[in-house]
Protein backbone atom coordinates (compact mmCIF):
# COMPACT_ATOMS: atom_id res chain seq x y z
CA UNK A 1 103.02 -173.67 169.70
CA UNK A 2 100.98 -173.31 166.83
CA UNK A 3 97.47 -174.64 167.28
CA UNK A 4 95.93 -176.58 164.70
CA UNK A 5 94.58 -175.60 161.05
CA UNK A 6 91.53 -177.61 159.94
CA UNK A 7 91.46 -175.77 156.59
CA UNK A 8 94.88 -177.23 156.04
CA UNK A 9 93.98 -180.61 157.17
CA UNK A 10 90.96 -180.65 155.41
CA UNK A 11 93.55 -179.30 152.30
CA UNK A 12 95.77 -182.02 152.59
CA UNK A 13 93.43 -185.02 153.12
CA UNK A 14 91.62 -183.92 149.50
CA UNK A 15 94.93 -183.58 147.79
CA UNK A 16 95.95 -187.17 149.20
CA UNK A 17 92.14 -188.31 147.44
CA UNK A 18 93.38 -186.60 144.48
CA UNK A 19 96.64 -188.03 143.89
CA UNK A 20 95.08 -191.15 144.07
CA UNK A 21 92.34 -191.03 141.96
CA UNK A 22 94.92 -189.42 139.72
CA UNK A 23 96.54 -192.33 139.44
CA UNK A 24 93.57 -194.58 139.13
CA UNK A 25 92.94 -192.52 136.28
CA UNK A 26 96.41 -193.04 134.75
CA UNK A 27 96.46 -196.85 134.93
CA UNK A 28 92.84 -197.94 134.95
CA UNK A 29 91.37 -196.10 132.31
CA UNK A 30 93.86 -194.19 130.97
CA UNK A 31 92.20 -190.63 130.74
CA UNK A 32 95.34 -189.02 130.94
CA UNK A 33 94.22 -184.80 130.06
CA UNK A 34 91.25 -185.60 132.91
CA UNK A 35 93.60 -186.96 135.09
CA UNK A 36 96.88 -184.20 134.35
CA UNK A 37 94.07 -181.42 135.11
CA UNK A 38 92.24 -182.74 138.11
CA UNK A 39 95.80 -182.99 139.10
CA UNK A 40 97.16 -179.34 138.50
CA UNK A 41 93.50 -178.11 140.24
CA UNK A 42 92.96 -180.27 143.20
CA UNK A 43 96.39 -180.30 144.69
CA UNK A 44 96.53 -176.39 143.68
CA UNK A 45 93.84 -175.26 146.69
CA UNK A 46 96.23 -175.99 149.44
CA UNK A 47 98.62 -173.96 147.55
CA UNK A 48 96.58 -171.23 147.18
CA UNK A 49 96.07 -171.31 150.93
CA UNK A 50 99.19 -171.32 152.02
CA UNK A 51 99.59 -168.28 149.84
CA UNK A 52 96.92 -166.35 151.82
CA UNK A 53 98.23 -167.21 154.73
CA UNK A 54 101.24 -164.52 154.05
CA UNK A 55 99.16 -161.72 152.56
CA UNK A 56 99.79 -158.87 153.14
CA UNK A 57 96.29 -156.97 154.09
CA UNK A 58 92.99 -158.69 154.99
CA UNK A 59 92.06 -158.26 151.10
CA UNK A 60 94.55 -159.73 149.44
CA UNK A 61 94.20 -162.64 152.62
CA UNK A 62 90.38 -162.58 150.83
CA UNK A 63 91.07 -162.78 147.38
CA UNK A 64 93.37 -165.35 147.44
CA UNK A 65 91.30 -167.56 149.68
CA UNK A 66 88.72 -167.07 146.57
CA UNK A 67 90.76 -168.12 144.37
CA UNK A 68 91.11 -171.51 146.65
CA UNK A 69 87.56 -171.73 147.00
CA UNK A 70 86.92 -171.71 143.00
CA UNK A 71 89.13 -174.97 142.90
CA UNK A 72 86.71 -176.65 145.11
């Protein structure tokens, strides 16, 4: 049994905020570049996570944990 990830949770919760403010965006005031990139970024750091999670030595593990931290 694997035992619970908060960085994941955590992860997923903001991507769920970001969808939907991606969407307010969209229909309410229609800022569609602001929206397309907050998008691409915000949903990207869980991504990026998941990547690091099969590295293959503890600094590529680091690196790409960076580059999920940047999108924060």
């Amino acid at each position: 049994m694997q035992k619970e990830n908060i960085v994941y949770n955590k992860a997923y919760l903001f991507a769920i905020r970001i969808v939907k403010a991606y969407e307010f965006l969209i229909k309410e005031k229609k800022m569609y570049k602001v929206a397309e990139q907050l998008l691409r970024s915000g949903t990207s750091i869980g991504a990026n996570l998941s990547e690091a999670n099969g590295a293959i030595s503890k600094a590529d593990f680091s690196a790409k944990v960076s580059i999920a931290i940047k999108n924060v």
